[in-house]
N, C-alpha and C. Protein backbone atom coordinates (compact mmCIF):
# COMPACT_ATOMS: atom_id res chain seq x y z
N UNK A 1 -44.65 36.42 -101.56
CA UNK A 1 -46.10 36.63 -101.52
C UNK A 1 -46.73 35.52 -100.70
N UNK A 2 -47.56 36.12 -99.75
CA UNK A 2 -47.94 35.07 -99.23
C UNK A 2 -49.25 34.28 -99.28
N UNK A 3 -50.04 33.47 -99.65
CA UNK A 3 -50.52 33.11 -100.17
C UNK A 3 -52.04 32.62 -99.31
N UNK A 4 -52.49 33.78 -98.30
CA UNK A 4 -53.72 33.38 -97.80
C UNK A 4 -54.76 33.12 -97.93
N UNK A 5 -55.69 32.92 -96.75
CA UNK A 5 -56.92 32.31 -97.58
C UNK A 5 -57.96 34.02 -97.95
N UNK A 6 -58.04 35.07 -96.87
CA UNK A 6 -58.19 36.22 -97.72
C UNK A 6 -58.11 36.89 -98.82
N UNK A 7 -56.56 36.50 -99.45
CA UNK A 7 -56.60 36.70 -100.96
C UNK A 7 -56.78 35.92 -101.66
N UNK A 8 -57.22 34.34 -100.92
CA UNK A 8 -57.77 33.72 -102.15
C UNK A 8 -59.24 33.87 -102.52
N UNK A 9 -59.91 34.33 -101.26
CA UNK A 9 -61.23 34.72 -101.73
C UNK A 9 -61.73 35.67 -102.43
N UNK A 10 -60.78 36.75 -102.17
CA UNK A 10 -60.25 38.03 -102.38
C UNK A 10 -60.43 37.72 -104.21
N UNK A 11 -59.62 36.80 -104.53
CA UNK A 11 -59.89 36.38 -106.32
C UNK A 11 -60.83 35.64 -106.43
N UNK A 12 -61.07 35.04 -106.21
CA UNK A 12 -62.54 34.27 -106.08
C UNK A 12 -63.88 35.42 -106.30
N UNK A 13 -63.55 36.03 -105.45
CA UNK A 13 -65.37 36.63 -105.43
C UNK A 13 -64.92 37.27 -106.38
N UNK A 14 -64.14 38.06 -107.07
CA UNK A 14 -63.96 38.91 -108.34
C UNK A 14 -64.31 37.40 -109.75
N UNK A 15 -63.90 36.65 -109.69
CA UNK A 15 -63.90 35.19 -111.20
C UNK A 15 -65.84 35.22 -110.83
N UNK A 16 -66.50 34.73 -109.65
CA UNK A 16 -67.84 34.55 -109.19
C UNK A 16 -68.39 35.65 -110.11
N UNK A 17 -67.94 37.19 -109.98
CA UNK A 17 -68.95 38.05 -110.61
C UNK A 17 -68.53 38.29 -112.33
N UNK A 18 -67.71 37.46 -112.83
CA UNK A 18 -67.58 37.14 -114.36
C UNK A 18 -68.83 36.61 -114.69
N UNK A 19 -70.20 37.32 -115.37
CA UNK A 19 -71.13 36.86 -116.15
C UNK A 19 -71.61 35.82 -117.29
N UNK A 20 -71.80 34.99 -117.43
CA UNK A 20 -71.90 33.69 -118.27
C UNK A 20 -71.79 34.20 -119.51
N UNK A 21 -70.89 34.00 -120.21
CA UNK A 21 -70.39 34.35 -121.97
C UNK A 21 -69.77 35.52 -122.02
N UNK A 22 -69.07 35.61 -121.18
CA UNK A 22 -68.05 36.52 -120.81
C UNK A 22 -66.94 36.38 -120.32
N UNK A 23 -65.94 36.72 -120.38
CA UNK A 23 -64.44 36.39 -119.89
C UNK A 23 -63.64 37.61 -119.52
N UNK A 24 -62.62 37.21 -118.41
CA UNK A 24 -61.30 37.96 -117.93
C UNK A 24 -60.18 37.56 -118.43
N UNK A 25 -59.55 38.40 -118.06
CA UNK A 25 -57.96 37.64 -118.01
C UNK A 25 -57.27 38.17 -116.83
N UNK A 26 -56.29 37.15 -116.31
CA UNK A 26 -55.83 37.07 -115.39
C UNK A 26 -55.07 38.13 -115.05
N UNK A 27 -54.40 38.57 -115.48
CA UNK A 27 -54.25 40.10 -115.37
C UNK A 27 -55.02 41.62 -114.82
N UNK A 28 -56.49 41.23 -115.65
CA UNK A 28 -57.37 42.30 -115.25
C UNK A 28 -57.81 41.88 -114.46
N UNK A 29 -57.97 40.42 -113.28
CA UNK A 29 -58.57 40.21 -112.25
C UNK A 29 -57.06 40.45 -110.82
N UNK A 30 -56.08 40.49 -112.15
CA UNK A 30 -54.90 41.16 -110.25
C UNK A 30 -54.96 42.37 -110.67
N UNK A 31 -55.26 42.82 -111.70
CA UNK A 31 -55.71 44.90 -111.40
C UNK A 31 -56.89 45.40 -110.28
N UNK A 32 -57.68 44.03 -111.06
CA UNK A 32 -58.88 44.35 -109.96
C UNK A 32 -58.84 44.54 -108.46
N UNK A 33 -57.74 43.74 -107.99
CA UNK A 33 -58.07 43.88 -106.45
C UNK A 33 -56.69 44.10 -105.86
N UNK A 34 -55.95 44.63 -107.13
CA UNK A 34 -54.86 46.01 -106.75
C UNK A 34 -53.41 45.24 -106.52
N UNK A 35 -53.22 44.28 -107.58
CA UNK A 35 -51.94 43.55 -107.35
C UNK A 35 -51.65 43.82 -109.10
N UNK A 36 -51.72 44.40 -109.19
CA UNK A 36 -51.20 44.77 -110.75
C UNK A 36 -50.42 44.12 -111.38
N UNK A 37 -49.05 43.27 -110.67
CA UNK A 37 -48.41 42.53 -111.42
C UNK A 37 -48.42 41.10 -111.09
N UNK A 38 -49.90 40.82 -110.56
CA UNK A 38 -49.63 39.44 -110.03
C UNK A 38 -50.35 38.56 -110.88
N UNK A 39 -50.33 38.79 -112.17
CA UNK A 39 -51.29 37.65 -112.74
C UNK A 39 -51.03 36.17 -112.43
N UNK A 40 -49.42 36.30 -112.48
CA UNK A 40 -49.83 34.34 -112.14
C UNK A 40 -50.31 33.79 -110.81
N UNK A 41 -50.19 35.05 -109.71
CA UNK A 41 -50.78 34.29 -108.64
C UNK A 41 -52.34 34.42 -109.23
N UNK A 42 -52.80 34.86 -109.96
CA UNK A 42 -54.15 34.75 -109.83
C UNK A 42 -54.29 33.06 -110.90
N UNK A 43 -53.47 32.60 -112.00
CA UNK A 43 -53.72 31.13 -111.99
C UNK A 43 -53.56 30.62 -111.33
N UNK A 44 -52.52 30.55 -110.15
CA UNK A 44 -52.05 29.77 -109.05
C UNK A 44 -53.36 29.59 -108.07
N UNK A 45 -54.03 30.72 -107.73
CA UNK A 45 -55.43 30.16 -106.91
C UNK A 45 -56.37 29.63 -107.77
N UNK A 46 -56.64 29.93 -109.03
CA UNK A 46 -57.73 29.36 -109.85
C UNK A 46 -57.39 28.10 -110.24
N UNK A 47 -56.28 27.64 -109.79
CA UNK A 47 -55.97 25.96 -110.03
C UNK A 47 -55.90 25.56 -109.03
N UNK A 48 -56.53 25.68 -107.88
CA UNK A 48 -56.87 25.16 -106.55
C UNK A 48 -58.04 25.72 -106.31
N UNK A 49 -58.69 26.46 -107.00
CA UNK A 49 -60.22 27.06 -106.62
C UNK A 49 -61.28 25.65 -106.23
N UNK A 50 -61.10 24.94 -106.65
CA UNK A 50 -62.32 23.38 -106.15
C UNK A 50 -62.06 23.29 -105.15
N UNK A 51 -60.91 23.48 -104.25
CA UNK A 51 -60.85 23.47 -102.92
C UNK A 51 -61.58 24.66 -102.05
N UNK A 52 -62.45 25.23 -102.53
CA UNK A 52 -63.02 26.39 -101.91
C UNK A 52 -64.59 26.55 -102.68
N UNK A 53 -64.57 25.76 -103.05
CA UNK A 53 -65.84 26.06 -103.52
C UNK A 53 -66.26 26.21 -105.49
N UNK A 54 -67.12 26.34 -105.85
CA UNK A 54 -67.60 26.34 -106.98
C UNK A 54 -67.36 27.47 -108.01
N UNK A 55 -66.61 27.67 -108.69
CA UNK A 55 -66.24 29.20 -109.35
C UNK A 55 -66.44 29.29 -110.62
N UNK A 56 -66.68 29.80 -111.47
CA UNK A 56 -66.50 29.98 -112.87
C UNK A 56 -65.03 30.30 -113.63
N UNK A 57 -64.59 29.50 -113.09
CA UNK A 57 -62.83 29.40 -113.19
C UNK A 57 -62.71 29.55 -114.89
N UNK A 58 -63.32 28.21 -115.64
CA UNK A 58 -63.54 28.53 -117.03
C UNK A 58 -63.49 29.88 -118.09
N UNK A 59 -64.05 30.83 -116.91
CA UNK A 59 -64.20 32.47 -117.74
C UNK A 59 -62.91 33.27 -117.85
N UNK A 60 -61.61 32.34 -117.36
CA UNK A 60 -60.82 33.59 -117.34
C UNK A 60 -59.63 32.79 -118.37
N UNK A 61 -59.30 33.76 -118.94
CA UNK A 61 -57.86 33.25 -120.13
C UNK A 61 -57.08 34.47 -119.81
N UNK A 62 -56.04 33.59 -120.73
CA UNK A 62 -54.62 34.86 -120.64
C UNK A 62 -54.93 36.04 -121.37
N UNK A 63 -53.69 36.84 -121.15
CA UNK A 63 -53.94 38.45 -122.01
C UNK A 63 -54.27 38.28 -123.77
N UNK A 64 -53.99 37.41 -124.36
CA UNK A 64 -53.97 37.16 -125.64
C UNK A 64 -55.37 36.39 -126.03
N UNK A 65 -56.08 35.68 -125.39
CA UNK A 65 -57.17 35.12 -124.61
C UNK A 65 -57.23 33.40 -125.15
N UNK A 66 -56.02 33.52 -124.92
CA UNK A 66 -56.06 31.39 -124.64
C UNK A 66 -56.06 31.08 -123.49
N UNK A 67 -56.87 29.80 -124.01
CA UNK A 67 -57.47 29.03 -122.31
C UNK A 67 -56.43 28.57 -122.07
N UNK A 68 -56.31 28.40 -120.76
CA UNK A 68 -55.36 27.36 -119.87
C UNK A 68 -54.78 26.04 -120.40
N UNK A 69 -53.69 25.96 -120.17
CA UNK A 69 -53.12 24.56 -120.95
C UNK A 69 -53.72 23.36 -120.12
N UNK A 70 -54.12 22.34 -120.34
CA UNK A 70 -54.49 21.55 -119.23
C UNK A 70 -55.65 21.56 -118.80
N UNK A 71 -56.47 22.38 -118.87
CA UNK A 71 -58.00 22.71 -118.76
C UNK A 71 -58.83 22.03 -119.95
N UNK A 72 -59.07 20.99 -120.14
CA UNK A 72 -58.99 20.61 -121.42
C UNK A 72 -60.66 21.21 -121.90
N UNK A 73 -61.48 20.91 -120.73
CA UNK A 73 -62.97 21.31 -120.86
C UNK A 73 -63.35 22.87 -120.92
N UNK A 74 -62.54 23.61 -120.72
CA UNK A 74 -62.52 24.92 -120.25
C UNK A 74 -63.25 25.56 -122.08
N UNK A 75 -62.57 25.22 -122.96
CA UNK A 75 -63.21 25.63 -124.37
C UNK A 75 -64.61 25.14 -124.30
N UNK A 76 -64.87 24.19 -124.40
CA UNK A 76 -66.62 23.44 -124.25
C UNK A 76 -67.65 24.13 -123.71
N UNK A 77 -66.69 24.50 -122.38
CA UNK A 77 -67.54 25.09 -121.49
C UNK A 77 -68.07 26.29 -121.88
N UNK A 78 -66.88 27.59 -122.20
CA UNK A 78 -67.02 28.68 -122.84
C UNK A 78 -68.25 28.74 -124.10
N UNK A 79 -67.60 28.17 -124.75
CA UNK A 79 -68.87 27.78 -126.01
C UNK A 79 -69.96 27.36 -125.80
N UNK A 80 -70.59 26.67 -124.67
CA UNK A 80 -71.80 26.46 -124.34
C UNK A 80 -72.67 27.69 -123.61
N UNK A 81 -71.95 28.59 -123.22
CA UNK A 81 -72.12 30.12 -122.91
C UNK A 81 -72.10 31.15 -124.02
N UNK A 82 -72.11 30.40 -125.15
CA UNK A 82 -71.78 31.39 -126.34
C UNK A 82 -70.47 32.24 -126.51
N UNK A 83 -69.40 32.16 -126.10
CA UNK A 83 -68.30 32.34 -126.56
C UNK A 83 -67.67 32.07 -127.67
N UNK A 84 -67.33 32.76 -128.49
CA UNK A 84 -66.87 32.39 -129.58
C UNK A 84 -65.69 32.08 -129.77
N UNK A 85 -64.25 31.73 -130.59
CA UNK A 85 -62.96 31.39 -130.98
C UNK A 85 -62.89 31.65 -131.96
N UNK A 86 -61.55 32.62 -131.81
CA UNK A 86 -60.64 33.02 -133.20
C UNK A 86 -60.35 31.91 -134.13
N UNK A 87 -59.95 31.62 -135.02
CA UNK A 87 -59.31 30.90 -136.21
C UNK A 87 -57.97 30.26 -135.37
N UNK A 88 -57.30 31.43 -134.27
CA UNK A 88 -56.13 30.64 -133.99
C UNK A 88 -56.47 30.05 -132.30
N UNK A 89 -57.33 29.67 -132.30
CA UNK A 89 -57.82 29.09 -130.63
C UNK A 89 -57.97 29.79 -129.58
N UNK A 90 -57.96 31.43 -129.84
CA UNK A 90 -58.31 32.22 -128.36
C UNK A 90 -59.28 32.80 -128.74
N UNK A 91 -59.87 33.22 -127.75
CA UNK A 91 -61.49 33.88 -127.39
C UNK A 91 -61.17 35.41 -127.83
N UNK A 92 -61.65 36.03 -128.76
CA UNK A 92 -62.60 37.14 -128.94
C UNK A 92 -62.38 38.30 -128.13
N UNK A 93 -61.09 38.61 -127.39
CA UNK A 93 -61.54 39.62 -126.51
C UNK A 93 -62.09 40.44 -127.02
N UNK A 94 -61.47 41.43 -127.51
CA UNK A 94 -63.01 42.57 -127.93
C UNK A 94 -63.91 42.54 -128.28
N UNK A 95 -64.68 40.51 -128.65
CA UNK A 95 -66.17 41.02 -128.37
C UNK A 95 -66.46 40.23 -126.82
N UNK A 96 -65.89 39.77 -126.35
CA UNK A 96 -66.30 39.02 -125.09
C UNK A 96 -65.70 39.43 -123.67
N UNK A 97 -64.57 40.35 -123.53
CA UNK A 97 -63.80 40.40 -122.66
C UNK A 97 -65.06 41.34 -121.58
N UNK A 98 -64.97 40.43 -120.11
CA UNK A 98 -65.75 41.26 -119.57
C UNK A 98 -65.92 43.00 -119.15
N UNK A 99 -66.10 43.73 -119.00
CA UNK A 99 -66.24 45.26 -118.25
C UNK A 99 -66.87 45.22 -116.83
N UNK A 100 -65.58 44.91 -116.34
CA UNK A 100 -66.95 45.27 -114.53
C UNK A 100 -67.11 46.58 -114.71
């Protein structure tokens, strides 16, 4: 896979139109723009996204909806958007998971 700057914008402008107190997962953002099985390239650009600009990187968790290991602010952030957390540390998908 090759790893251009087209498809990195390509994920980018899809994380940009994630709405504040709302979340993806990385998965439904490589459905979105038709790579169906590429979720980890879609962490692989969202952990270099500061190199391109300003994103709402924060909004997206895994399929189960835990934040990123290493993201340490990424919960804070969520919650200051009103996101809520399960009992076992992931986000709410079915009440928060976005619907484009």
């Amino acid at each position: 896979m090759v790893l251009d700057e087209h498809l990195i914008y390509e994920i980018l402008s899809v994380v940009e139109e994630i709405p504040r107190g709302r979340v993806a997962t990385y998965g439904q953002i490589a459905r979105l723009i038709g790579r169906e099985r590429n979720a980890r390239l879609i962490g692989k650009v969202l952990s270099m996204a500061e190199n391109y600009g300003n994103y709402p990187c924060h909004r997206v968790v895994n399929h189960a909806g835990r934040p990123a290991p290493f993201f340490y602010e990424q919960e804070a952030r969520l919650r200051e958007e009103g996101v809520a957390f399960l009992p076992n540390g992931n986000v709410d998908l079915k009440r928060y998971q976005w619907t484009p």
